[in-house]
C-alpha atoms as a PDB file:
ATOM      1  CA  UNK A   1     100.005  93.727 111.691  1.00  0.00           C
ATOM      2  CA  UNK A   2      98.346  91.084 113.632  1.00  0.00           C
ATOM      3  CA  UNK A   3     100.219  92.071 116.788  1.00  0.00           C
ATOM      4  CA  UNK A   4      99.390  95.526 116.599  1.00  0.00           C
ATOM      5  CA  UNK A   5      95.781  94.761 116.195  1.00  0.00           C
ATOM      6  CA  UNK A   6      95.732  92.577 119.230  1.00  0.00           C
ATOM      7  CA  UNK A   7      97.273  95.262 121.707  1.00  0.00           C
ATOM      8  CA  UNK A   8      95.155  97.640 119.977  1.00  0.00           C
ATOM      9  CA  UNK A   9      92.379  95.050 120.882  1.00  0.00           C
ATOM     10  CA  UNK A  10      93.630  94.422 124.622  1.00  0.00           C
ATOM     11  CA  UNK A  11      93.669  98.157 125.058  1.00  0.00           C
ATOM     12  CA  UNK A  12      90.166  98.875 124.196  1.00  0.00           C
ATOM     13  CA  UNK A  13      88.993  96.036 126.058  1.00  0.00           C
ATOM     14  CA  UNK A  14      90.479  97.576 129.379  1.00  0.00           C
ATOM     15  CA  UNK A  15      89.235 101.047 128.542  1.00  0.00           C
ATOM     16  CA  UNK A  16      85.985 100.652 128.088  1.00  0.00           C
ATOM     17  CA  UNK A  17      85.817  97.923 131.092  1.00  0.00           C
ATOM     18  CA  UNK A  18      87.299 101.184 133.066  1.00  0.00           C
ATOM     19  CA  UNK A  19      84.568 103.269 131.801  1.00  0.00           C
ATOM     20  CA  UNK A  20      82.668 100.549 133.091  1.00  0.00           C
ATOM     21  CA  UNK A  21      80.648 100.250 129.566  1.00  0.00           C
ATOM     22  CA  UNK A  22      79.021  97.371 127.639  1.00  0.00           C
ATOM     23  CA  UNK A  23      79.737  96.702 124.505  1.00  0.00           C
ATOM     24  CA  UNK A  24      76.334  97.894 122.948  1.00  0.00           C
ATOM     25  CA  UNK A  25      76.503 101.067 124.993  1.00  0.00           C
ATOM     26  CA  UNK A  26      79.645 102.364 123.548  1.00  0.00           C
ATOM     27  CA  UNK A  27      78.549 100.704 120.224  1.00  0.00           C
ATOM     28  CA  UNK A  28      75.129 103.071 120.348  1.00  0.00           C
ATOM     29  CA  UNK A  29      77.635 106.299 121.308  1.00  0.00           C
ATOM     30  CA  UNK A  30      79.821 105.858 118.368  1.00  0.00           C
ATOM     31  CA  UNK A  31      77.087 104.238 115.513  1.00  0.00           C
ATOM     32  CA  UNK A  32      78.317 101.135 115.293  1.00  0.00           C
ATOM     33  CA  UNK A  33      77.002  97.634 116.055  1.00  0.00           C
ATOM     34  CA  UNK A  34      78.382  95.893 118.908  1.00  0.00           C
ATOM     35  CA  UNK A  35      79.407  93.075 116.595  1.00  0.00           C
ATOM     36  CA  UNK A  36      82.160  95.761 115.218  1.00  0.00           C
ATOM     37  CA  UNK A  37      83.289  96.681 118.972  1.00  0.00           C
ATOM     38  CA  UNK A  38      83.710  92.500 119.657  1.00  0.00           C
ATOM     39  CA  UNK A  39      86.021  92.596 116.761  1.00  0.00           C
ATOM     40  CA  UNK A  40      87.886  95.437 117.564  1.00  0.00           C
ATOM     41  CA  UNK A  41      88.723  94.412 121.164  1.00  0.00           C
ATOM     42  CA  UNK A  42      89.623  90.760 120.032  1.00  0.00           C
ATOM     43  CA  UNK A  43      91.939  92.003 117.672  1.00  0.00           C
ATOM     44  CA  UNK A  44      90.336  90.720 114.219  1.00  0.00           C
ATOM     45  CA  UNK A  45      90.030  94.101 112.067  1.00  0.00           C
ATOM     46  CA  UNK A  46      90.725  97.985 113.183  1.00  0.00           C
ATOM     47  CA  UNK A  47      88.229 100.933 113.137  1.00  0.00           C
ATOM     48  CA  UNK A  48      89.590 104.024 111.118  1.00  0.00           C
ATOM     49  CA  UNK A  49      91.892 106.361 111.692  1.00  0.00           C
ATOM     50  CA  UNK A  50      89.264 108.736 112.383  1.00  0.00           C
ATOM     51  CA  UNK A  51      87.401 106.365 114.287  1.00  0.00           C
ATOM     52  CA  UNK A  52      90.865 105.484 116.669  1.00  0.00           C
ATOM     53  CA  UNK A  53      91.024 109.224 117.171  1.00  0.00           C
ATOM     54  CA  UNK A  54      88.040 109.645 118.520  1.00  0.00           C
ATOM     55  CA  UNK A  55      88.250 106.906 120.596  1.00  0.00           C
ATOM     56  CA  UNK A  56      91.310 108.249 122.013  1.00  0.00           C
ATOM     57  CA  UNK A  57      89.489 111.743 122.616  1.00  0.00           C
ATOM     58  CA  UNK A  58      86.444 109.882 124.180  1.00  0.00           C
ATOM     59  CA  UNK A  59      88.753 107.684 126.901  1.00  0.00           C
ATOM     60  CA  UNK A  60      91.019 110.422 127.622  1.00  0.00           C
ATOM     61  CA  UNK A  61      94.061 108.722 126.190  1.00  0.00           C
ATOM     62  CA  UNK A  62      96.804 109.181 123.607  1.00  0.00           C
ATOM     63  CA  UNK A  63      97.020 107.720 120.350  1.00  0.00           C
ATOM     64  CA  UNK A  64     100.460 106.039 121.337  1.00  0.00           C
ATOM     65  CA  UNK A  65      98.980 104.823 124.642  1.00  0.00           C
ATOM     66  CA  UNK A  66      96.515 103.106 122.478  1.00  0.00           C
ATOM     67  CA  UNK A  67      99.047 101.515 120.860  1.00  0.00           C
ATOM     68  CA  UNK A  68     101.789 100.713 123.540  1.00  0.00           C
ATOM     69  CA  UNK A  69     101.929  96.937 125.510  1.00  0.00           C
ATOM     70  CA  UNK A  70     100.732  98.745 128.923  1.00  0.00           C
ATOM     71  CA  UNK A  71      98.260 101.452 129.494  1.00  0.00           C
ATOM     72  CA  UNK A  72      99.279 103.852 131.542  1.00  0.00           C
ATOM     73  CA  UNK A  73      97.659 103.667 134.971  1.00  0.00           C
ATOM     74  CA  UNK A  74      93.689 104.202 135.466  1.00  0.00           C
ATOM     75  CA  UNK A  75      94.747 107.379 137.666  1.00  0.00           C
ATOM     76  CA  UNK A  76      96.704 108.654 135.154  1.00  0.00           C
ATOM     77  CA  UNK A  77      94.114 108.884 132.369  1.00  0.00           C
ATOM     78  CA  UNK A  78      91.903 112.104 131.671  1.00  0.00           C
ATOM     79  CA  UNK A  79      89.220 111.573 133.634  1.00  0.00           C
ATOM     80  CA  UNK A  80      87.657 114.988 132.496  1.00  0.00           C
ATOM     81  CA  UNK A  81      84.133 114.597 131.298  1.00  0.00           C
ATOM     82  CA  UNK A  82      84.525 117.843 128.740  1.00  0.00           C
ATOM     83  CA  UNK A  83      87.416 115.816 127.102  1.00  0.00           C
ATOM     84  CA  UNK A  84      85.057 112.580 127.075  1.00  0.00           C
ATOM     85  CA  UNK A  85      82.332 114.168 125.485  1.00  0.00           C
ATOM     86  CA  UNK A  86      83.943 116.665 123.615  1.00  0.00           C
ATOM     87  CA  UNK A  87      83.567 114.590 120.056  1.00  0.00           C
ATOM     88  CA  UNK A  88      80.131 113.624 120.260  1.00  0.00           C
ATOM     89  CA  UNK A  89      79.092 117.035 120.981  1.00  0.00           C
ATOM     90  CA  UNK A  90      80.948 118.755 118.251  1.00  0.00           C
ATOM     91  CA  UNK A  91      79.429 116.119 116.071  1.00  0.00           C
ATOM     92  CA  UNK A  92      75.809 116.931 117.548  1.00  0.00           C
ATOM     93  CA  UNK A  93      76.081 120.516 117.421  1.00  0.00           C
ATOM     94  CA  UNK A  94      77.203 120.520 113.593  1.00  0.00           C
ATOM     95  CA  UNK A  95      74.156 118.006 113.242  1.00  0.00           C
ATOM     96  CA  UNK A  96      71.991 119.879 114.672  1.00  0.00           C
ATOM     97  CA  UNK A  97      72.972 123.380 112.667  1.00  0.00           C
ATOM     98  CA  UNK A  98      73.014 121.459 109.640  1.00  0.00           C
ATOM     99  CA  UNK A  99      69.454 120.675 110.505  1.00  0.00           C
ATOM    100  CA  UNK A 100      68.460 124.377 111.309  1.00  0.00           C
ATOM    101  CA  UNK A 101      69.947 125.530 108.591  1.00  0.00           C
ATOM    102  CA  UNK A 102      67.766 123.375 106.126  1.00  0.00           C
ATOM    103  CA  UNK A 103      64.922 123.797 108.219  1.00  0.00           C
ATOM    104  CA  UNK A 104      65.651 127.645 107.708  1.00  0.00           C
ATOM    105  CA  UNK A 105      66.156 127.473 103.659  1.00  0.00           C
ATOM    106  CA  UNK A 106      62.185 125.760 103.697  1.00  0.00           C
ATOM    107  CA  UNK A 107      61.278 129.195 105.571  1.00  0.00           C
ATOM    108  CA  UNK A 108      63.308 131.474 103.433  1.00  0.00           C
ATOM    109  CA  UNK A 109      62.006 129.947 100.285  1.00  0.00           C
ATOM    110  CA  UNK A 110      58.461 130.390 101.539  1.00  0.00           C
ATOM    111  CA  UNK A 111      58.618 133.857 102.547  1.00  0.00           C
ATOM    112  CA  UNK A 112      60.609 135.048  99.446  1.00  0.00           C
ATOM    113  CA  UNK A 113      57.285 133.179  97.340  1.00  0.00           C
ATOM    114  CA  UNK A 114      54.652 134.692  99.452  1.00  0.00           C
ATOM    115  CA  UNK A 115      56.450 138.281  99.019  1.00  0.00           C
ATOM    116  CA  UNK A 116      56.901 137.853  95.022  1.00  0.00           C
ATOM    117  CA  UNK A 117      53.323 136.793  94.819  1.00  0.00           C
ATOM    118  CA  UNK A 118      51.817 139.503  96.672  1.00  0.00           C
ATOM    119  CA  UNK A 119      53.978 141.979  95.509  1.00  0.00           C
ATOM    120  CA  UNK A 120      53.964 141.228  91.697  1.00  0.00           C
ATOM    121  CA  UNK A 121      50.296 139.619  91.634  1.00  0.00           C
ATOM    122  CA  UNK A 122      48.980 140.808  94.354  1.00  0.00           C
ATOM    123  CA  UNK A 123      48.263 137.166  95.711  1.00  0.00           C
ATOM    124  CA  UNK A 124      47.862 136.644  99.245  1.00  0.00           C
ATOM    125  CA  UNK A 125      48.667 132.948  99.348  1.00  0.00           C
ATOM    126  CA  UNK A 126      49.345 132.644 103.234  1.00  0.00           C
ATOM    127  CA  UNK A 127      48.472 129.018 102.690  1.00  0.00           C
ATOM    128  CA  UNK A 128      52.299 128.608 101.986  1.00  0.00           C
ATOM    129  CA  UNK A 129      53.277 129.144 105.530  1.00  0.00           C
ATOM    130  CA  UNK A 130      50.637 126.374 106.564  1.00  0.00           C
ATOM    131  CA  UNK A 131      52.544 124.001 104.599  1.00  0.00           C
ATOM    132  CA  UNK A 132      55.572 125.011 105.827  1.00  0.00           C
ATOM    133  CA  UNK A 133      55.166 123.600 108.942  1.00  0.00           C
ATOM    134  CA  UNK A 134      54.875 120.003 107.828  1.00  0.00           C
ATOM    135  CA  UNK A 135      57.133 120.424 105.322  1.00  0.00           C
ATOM    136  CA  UNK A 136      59.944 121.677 108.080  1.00  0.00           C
ATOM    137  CA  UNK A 137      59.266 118.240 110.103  1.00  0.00           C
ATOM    138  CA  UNK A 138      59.523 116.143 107.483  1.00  0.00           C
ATOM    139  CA  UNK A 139      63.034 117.845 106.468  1.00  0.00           C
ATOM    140  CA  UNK A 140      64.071 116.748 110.249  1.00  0.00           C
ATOM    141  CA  UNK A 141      62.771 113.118 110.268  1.00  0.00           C
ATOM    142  CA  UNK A 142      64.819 112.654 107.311  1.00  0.00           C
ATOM    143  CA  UNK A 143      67.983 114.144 108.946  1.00  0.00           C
ATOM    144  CA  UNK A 144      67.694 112.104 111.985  1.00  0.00           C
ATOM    145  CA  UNK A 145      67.328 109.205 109.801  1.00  0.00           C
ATOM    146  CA  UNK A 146      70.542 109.933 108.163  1.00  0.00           C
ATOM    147  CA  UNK A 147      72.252 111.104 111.161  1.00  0.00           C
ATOM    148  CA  UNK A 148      70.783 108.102 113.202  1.00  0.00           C
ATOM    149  CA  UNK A 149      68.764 109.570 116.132  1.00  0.00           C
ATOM    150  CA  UNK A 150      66.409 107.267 116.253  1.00  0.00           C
ATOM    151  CA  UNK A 151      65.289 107.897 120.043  1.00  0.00           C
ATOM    152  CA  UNK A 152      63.792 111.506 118.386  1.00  0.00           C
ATOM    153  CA  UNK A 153      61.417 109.604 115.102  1.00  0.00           C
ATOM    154  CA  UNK A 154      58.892 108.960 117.222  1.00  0.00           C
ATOM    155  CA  UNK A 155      58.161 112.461 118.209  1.00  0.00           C
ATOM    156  CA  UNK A 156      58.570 113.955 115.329  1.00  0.00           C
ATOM    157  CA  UNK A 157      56.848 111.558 112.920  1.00  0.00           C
ATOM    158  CA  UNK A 158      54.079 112.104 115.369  1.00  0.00           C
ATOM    159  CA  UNK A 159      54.402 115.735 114.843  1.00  0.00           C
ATOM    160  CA  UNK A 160      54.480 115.552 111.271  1.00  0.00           C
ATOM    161  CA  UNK A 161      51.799 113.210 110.766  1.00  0.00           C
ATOM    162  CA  UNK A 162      49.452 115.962 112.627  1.00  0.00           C
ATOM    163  CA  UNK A 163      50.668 118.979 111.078  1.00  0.00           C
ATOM    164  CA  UNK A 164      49.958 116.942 107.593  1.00  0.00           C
ATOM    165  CA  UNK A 165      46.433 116.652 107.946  1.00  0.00           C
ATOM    166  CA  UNK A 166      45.809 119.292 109.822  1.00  0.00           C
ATOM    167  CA  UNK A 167      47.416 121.569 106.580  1.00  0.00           C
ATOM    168  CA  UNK A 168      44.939 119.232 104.537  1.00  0.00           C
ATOM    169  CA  UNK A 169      42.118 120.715 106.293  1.00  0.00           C
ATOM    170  CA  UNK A 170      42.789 124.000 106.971  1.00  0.00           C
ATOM    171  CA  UNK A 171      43.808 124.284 102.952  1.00  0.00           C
ATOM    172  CA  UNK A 172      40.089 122.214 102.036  1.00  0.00           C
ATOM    173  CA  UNK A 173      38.666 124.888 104.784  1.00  0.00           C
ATOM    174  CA  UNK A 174      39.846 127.956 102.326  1.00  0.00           C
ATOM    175  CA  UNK A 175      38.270 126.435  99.663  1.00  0.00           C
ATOM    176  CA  UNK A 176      35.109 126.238 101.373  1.00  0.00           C
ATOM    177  CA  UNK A 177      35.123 122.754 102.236  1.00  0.00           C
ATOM    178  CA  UNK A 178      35.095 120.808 105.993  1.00  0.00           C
ATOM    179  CA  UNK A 179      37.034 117.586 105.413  1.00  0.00           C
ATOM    180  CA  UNK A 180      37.161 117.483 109.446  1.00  0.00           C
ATOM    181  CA  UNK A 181      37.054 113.261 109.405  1.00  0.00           C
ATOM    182  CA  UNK A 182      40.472 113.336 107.825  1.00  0.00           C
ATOM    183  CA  UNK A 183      41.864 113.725 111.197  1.00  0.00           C
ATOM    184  CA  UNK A 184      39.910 109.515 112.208  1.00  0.00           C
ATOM    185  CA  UNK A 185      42.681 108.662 109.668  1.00  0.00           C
ATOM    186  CA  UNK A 186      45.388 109.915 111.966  1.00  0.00           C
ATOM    187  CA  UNK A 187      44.112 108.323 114.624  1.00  0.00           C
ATOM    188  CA  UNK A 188      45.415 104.060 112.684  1.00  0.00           C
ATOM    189  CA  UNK A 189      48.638 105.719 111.440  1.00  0.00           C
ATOM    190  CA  UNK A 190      49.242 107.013 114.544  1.00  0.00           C
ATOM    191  CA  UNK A 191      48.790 103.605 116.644  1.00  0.00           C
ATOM    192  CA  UNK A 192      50.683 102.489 113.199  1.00  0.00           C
ATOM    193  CA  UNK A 193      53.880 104.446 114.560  1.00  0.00           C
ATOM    194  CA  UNK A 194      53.635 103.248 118.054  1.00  0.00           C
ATOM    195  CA  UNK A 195      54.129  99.977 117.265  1.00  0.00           C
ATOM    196  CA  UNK A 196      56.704 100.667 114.929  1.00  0.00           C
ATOM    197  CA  UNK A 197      58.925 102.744 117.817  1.00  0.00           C
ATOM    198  CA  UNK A 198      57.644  99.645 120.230  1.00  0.00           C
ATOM    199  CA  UNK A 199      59.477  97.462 117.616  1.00  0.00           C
ATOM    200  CA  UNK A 200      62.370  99.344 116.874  1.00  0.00           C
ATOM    201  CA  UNK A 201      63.489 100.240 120.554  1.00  0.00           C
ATOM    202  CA  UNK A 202      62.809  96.622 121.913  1.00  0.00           C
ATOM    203  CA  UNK A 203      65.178  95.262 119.158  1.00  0.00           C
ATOM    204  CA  UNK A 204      67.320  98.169 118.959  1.00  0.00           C
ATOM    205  CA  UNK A 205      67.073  98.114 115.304  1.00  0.00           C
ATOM    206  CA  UNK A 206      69.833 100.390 113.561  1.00  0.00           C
ATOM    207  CA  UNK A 207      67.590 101.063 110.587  1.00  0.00           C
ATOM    208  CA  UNK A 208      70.339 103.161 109.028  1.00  0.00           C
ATOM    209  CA  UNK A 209      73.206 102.174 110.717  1.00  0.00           C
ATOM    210  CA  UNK A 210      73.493  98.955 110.569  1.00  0.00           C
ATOM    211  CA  UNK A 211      73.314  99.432 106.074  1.00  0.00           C
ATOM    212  CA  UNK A 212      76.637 102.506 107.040  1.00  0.00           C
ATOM    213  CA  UNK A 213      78.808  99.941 108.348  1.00  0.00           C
ATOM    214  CA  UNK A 214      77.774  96.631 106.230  1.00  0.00           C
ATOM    215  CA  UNK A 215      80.639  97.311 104.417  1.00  0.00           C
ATOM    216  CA  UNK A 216      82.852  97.281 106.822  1.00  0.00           C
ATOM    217  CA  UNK A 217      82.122  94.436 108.183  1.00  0.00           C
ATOM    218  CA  UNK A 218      81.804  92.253 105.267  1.00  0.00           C
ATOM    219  CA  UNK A 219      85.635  93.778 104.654  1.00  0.00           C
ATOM    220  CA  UNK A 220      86.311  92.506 107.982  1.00  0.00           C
ATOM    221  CA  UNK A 221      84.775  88.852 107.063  1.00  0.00           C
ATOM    222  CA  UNK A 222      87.023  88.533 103.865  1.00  0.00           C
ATOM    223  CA  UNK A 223      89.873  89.466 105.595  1.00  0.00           C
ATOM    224  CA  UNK A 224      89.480  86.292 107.971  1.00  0.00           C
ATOM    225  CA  UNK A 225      88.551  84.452 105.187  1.00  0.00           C
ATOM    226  CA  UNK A 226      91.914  85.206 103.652  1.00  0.00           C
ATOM    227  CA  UNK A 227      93.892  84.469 106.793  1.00  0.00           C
ATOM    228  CA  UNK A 228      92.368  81.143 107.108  1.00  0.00           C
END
């Protein structure tokens, strides 16, 4: 088992030094810390099955060439960008309907309550499709949180912070009140974020992430703990 995790490990090194990739950047492009790429490639634990697989798709390679003593020559490997990208943006696009899709439900349920109400009641309550809106960017900072694009919080917390308060004021301005300051409290939360992103893109913190694959490498840990 050892052996076969040290050509697996030899193998990776050399493909991703022909990709001419550092550790963190293929790290970032598969959600894992470089600290689980370092043990790959020096042969101390194995990603999944999955994860071997899609390595394989994304260097253009065969399973059994990942797993051989020689890789077969640099000219010989799929150099074909569709093939190199072709995991990552299957996984993106089903992201990004699941996404829509919930994004969509928020809409559906909104329109189906403003129709019953002013149908049965005869309720105009077109405040519900103010509400909407920051309800629909919250929904999507909480799936790029799970699905860990961090690069797009800061945009959209900025977008739902704005579309909060400004939902607060136009509902206080139906009810016949002007809470226009409400918006000077945007202004510290917003500076607030800023320095948050600042934070979390100098350190490259992988808020999420780095909790997903804990696991893993604390599995990885005991198992050198064992060997020793």
């Amino acid at each position: 088992m050892e052996d076969i995790n040290k050509t697996i490990g030899k193998n990776l090194l050399a493909l991703r030094k022909r990709s001419k990739l550092t550790q963190l950047e293929l790290a970032e492009k598969f959600n894992y810390s470089d600290k689980s790429i370092s043990k790959w490639e020096n042969g101390e634990s194995l990603p999944s099955i999955e994860v071997l697989y899609n390595l394989c798709s994304f260097y253009g390679v065969t399973l059994d060439a990942l797993t051989s003593e020689e890789l077969p020559p640099e000219e010989k490997v799929t150099e074909n960008k569709e093939n190199k990208d072709f995991v990552f943006e299957k996984k993106y696009n089903t992201k990004l309907m699941i996404t829509l899709l919930s994004v969509s439900a928020i809409w559906v349920a909104v329109s189906l309550a403003y129709i019953i109400l002013k149908i049965a009641f005869n309720i105009n309550l077109w405040i519900l499709f103010v509400w909407a809106l920051p309800a629909s960017a919250l929904l999507v900072v909480i799936f790029n949180s799970i699905f860990n694009k961090y690069h797009l919080l800061f945009p959209i917390l900025s977008v739902f912070l704005w579309l909060l308060i400004s939902s607060l004021h136009i509902q206080f301005l139906d009810l016949g009140r002007n809470i226009w300051p409400i918006y000077l409290l945007g202004i510290p939360i917003q500076i607030s974020i800023i320095f948050w992103w600042g934070l979390v893109k100098k350190k490259k913190i992988p808020i999420i992430r780095k909790k997903s694959h804990a696991v893993e490498e604390k599995t990885a840990e005991s198992e050198e703990t064992k060997k020793d």
